[in-house]
Protein backbone atom coordinates (compact mmCIF):
# COMPACT_ATOMS: atom_id res chain seq x y z
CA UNK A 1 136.92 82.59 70.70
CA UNK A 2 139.75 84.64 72.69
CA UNK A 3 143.32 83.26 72.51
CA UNK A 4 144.41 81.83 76.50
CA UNK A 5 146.41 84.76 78.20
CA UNK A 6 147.22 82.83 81.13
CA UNK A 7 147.66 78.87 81.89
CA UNK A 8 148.51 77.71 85.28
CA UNK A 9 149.15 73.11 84.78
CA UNK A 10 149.15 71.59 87.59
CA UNK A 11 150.44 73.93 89.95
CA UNK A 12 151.77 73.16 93.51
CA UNK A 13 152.89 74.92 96.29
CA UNK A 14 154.21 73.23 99.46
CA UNK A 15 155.52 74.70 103.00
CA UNK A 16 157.37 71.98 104.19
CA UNK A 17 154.51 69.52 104.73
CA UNK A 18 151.81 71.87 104.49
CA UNK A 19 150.23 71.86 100.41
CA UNK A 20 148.09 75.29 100.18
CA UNK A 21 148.18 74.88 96.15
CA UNK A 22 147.82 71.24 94.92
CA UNK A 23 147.88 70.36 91.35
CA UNK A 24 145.81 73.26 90.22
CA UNK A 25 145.28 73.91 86.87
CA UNK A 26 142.76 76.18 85.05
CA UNK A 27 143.15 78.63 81.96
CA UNK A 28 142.17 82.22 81.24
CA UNK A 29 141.32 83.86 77.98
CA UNK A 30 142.18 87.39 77.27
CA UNK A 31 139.65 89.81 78.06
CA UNK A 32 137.68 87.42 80.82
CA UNK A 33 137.14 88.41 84.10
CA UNK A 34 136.56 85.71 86.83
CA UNK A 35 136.10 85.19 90.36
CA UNK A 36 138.81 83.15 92.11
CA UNK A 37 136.60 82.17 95.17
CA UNK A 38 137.09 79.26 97.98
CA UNK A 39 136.79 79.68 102.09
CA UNK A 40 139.99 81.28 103.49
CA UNK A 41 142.83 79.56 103.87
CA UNK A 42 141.95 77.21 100.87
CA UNK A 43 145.02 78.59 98.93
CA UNK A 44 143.52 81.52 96.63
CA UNK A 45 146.02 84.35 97.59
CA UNK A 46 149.27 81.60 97.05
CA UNK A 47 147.80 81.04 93.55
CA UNK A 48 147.87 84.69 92.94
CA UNK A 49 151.61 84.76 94.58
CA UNK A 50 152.46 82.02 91.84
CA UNK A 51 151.20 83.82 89.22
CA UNK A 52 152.66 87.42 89.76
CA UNK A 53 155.73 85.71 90.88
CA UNK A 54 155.94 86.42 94.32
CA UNK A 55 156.25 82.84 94.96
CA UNK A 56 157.68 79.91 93.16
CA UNK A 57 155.63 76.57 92.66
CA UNK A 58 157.18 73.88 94.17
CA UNK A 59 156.30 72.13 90.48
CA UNK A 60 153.96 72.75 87.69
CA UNK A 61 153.81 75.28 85.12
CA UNK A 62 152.24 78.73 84.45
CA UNK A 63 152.77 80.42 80.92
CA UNK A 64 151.45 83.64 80.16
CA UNK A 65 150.57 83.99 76.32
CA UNK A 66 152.31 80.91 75.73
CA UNK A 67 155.27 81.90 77.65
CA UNK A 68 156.70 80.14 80.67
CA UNK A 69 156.40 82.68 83.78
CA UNK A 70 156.86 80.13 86.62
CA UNK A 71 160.47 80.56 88.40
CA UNK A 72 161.18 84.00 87.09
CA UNK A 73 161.55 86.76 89.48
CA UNK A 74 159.03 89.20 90.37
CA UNK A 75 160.17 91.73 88.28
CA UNK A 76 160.33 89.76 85.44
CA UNK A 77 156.46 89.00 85.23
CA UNK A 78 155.15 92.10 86.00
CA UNK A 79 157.26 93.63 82.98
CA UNK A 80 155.64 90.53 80.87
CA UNK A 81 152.29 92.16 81.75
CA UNK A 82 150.88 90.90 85.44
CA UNK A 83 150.41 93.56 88.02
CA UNK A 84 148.38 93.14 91.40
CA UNK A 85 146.70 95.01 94.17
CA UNK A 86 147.52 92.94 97.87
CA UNK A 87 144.87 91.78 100.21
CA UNK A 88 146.87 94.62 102.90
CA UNK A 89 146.88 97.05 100.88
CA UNK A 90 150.80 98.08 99.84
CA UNK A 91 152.02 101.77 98.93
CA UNK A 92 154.98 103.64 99.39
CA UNK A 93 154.18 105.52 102.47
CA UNK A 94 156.75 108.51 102.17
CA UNK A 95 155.53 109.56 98.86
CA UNK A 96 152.26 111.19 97.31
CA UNK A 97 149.55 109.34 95.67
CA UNK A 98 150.61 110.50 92.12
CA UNK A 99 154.27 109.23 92.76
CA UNK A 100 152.69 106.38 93.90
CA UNK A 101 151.32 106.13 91.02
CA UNK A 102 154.14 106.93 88.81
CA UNK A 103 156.03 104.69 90.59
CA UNK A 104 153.93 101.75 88.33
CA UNK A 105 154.31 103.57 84.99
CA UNK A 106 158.28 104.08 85.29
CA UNK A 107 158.55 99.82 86.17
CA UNK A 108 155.98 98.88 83.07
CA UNK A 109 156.09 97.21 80.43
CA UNK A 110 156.16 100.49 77.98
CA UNK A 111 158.39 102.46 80.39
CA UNK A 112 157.02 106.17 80.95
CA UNK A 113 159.16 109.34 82.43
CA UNK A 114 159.08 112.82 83.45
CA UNK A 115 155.70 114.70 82.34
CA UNK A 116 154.17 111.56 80.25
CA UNK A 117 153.92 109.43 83.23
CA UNK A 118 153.15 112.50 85.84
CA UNK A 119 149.54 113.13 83.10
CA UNK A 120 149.09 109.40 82.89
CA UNK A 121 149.44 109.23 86.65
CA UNK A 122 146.90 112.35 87.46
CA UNK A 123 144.55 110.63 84.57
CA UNK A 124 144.48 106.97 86.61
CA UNK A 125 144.07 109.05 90.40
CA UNK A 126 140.86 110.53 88.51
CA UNK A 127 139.44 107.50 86.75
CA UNK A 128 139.86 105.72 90.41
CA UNK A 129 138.00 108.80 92.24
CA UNK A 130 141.46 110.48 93.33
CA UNK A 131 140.61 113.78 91.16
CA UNK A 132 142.24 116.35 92.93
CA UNK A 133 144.39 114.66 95.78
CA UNK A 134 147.38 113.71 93.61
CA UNK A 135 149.96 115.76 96.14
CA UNK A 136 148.66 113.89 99.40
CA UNK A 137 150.63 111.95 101.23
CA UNK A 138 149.26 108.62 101.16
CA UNK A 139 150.28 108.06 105.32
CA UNK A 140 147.34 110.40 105.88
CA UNK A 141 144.81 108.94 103.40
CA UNK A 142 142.03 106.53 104.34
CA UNK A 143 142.32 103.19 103.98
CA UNK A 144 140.13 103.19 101.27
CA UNK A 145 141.56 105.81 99.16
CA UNK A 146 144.76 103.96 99.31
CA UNK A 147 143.35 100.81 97.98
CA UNK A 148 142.25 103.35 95.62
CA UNK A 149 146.05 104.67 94.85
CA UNK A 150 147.28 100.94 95.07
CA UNK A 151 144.84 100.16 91.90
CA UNK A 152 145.83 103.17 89.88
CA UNK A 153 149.69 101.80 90.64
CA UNK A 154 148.82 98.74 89.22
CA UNK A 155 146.70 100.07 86.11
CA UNK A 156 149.83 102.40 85.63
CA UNK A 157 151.99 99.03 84.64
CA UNK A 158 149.35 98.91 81.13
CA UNK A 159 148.90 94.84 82.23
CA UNK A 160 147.76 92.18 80.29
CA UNK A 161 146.44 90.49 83.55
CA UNK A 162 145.21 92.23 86.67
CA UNK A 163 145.00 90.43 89.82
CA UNK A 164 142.57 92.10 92.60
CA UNK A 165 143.17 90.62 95.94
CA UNK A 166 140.06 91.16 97.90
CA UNK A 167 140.13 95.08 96.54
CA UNK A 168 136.41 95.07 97.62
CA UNK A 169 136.92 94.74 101.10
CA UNK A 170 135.72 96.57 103.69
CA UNK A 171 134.24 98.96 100.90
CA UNK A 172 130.76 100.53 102.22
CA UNK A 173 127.48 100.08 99.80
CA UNK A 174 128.07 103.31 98.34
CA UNK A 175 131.77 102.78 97.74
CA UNK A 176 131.45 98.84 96.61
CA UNK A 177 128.90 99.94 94.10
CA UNK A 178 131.30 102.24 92.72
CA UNK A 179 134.00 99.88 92.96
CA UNK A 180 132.03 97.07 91.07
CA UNK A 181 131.54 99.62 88.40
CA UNK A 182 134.79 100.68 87.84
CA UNK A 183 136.26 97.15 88.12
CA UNK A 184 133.62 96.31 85.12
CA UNK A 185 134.81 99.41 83.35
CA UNK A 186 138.49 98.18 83.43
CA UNK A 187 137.25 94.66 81.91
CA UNK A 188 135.13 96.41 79.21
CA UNK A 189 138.36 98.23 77.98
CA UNK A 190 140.03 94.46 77.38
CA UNK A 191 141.76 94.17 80.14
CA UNK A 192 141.85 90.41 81.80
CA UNK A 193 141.26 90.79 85.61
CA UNK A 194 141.65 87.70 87.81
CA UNK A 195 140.10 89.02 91.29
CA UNK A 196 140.06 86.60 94.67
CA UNK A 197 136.82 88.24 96.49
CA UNK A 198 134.68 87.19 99.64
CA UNK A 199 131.84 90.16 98.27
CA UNK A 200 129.29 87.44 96.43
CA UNK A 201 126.86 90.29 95.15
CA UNK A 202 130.74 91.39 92.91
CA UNK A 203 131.39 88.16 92.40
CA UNK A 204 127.61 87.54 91.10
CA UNK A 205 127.72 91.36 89.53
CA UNK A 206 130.91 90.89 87.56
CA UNK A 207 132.09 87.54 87.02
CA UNK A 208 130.87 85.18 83.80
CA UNK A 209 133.17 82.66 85.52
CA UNK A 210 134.68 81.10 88.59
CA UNK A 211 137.30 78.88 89.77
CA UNK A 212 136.95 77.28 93.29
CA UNK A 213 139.45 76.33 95.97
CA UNK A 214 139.16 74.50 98.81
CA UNK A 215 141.87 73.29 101.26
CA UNK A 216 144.41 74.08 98.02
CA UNK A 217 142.43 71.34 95.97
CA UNK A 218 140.50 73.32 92.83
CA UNK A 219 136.63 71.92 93.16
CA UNK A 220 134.81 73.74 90.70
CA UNK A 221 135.35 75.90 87.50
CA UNK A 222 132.51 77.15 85.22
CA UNK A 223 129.86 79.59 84.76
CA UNK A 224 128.94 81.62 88.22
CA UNK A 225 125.53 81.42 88.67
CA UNK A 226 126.16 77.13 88.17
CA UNK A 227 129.17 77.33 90.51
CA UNK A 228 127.81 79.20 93.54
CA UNK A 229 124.64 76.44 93.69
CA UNK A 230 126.98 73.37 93.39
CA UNK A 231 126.63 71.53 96.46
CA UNK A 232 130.02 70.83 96.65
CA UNK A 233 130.76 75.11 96.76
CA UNK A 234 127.95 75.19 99.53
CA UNK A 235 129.86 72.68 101.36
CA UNK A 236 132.87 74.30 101.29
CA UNK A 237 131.54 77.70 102.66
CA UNK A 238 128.70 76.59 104.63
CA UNK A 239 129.27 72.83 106.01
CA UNK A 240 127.67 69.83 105.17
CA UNK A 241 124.27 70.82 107.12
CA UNK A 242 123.74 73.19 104.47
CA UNK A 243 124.53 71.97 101.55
């Protein structure tokens, strides 16, 4: 069995009186890939704002390979090996996609300049379906393509945990079948991927495991196909008439 990459004990986050993380804890093992699902609001994008840092827990702990991460600054964790795309999508407007891009390998964890991280940059823009478009500016690109250059940032960073924040969304058949593809590609290479997603058929597609929030509180955590029929899941997405 793996070793655990990532352990989040009894995490909470509090706004004042408001709890949207309470007492969560779960573990992942290096190399999984599972579906951190729950209605919206119920607290999955402030777990994912604990773990790359972005926010502090008001107490608990997360370690990443046995290392304490909680408290440290942003920066910090993503050179211990986290990187992220954003539910709205986040580039550097004034620059190209392969500075984009770039951008991620010169702020990793194995730092790359100059010509190195300019090849590894035009290699990611291809693997994502960028092939070609490395000098656009990514003000005039679609949506979609730069949800495409925002993964290839975060790829750049060589993580030990990636953290997809609704990346599927708003993806059209053609385009989510793609994306499912090359998310399972990116897992197949050993790479741990965390990914918060509304899409069920990914979720289903990709995921041997989930974790489910509800109103902050985690109510489920286990194989998929046994998570999405638990009653209790229903209930959460669908009301009590349905479950």
């Amino acid at each position: 069995m793996s070793a655990t990459l990532i352990s989040v004990s009894q995490a909470r986050k509090a706004f004042g009186g408001l709890i949207a993380v309470n007492d969560v804890s779960f573990e992942v093992r290096e190399g999984e890939l599972i579906g951190l699902i729950g209605p919206n609001g119920s607290g999955k994008t402030t777990m994912l704002n604990l773990i790359s840092g972005a926010l502090g827990p008001t107490s608990g702990e997360i370690k990443l390979a046995g290392c304490r991460i909680s408290g440290l600054p942003t920066e910090m964790v993503a050179r211990a090996g986290i990187a992220r795309t954003f539910q709205l999508v986040r580039v550097l407007p004034s620059m190209t996609a392969i500075e984009n891009v770039m951008a991620g390998a010169v702020f990793a964890r194995n730092r790359l300049w100059g010509p190195r991280a300019h090849d590894f940059a035009r290699e990611l823009l291809g693997r994502v379906g960028l092939m070609g478009r490395e000098n656009s500016p990514v003000s005039a690109m679609t949506y979609i393509d730069q949800k495409r250059v925002e993964l290839a940032r975060a790829l750049a960073a060589d993580p030990q945990l990636l953290l997809l924040d609704e990346w599927l969304a708003g993806l059209n058949p053609s385009e989510l079948l793609i994306g499912i593809n090359l998310v399972r590609d990116i897992n197949r290479e050993g790479r741990t991927i965390i990914m918060v997603e509304h899409v069920m058929d990914a979720i289903r597609t990709l995921c041997g495991r989930c974790v489910v929030m509800n109103s902050g509180v985690k109510i489920a955590d286990g194989a998929a196909a046994a998570v999405l029929a638990d009653p209790d899941v229903i209930r959460a997405y669908l009301g009590d008439d349905d479950a």
